[in-house]
Protein backbone atom coordinates (compact mmCIF):
# COMPACT_ATOMS: atom_id res chain seq x y z
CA UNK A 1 0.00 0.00 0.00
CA UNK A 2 1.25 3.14 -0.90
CA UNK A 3 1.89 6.23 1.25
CA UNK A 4 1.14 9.81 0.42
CA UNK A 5 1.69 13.33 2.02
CA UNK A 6 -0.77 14.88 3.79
CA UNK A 7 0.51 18.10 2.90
CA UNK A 8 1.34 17.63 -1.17
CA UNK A 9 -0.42 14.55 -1.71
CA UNK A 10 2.77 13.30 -3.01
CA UNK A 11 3.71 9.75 -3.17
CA UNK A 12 6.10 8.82 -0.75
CA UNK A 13 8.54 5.54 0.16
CA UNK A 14 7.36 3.33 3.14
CA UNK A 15 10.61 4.52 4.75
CA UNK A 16 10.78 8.68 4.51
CA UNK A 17 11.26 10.48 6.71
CA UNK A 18 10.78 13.95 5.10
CA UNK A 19 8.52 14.51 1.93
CA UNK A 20 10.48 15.18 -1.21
CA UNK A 21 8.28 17.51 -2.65
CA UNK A 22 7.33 19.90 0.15
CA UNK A 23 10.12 19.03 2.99
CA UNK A 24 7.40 18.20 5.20
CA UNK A 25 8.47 16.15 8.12
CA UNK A 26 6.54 13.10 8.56
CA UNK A 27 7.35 11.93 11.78
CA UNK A 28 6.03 15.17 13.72
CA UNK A 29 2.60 15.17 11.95
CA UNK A 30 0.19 14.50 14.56
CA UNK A 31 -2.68 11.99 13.86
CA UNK A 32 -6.42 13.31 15.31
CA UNK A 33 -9.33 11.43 14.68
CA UNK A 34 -13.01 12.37 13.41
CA UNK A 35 -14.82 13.07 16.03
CA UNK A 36 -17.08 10.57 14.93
CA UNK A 37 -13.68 8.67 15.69
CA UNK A 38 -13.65 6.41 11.89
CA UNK A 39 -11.62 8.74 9.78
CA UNK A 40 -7.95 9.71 10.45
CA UNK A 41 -6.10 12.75 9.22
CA UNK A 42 -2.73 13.91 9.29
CA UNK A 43 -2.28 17.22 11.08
CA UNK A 44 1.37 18.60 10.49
CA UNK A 45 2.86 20.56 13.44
CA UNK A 46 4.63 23.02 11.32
CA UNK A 47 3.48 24.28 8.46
CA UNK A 48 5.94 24.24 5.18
CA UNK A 49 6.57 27.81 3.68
CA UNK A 50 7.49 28.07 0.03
CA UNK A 51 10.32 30.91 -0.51
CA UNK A 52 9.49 32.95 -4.24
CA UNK A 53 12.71 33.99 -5.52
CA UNK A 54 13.70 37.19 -5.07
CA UNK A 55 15.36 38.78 -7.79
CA UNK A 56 15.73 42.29 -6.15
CA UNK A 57 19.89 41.82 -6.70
CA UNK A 58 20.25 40.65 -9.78
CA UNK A 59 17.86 43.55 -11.00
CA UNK A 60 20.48 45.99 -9.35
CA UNK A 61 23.36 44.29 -10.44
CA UNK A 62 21.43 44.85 -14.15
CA UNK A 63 20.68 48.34 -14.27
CA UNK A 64 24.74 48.78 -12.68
CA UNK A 65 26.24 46.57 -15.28
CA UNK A 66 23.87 47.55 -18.20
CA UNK A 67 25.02 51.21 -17.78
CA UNK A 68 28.40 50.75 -16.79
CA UNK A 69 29.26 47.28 -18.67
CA UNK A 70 26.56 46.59 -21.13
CA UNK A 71 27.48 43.23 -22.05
CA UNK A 72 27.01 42.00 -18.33
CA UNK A 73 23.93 44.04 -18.93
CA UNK A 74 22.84 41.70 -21.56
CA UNK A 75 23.35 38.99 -19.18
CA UNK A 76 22.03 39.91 -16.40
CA UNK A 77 18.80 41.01 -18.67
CA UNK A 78 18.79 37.77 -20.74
CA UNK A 79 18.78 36.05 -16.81
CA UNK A 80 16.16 38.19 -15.37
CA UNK A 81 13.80 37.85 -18.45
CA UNK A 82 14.14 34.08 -18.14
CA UNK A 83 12.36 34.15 -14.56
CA UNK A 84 8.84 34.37 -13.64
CA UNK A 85 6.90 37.08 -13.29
CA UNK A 86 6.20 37.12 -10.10
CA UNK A 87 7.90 40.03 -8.81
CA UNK A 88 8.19 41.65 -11.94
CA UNK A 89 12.29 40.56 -12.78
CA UNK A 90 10.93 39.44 -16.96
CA UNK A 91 10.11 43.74 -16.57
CA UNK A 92 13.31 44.83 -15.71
CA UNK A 93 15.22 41.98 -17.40
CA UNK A 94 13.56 43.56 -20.59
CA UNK A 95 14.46 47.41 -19.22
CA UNK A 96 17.73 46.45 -18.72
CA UNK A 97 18.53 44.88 -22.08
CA UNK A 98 17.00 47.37 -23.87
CA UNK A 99 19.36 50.17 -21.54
CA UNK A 100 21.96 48.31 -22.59
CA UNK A 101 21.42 48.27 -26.39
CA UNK A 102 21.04 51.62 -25.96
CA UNK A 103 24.78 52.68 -24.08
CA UNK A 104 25.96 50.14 -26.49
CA UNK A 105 24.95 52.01 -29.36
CA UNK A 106 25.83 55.54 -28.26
CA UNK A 107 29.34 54.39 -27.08
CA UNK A 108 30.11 53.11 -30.65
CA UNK A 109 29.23 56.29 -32.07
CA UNK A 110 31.15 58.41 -29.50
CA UNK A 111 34.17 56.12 -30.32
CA UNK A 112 34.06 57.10 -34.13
């Protein structure tokens, strides 16, 4: 019989200890009953939290090297415009690329 995760619903091995797909710890989870006293479910004592990346450096570190270094501006805009857009990093990965297009382009013609 298989086991699952209370938390996920993930399938787990007879023998873990931790969940591999939420890192919750199975052998603190607290089992209540119904209070009809037939059903069982798993209670976890701690609950899991789920970090979002945060992309607030690498956005920094874009805008910096975009103006300053515009191919590390590339990079760091070809990174952030890979992420999700959860906190707005494919934005400024697009901001940044552009910026640094843009020095590119006026340094070239300064240089002639």
């Amino acid at each position: 019989m298989s086991k699952f995760c209370p938390s996920c619903g993930e399938e787990l091995v007879d023998t873990a200890k931790f969940c591999k797909n939420c890192g919750m710890n199975l052998e603190t989870r607290e089992e209540t009953k119904n209070t009809a006293g037939t059903q069982q479910t798993a209670t976890p004592r701690y609950e899991v939290q789920k970090v979002e990346n945060d992309h607030k450096i690498a956005v920094i570190l874009g805008y910096i090297c975009a103006i300053l270094i515009p191919l590390f501006g590339l990079i760091f805009g070809i990174y952030l415009v890979t992420r999700n857009d959860s906190d707005g990093a494919n934005m400024h990965g697009k901001f940044i690329i552009g910026l640094a297009l843009l020095i590119w382009f006026i340094s070239f013609l300064l240089i002639r």
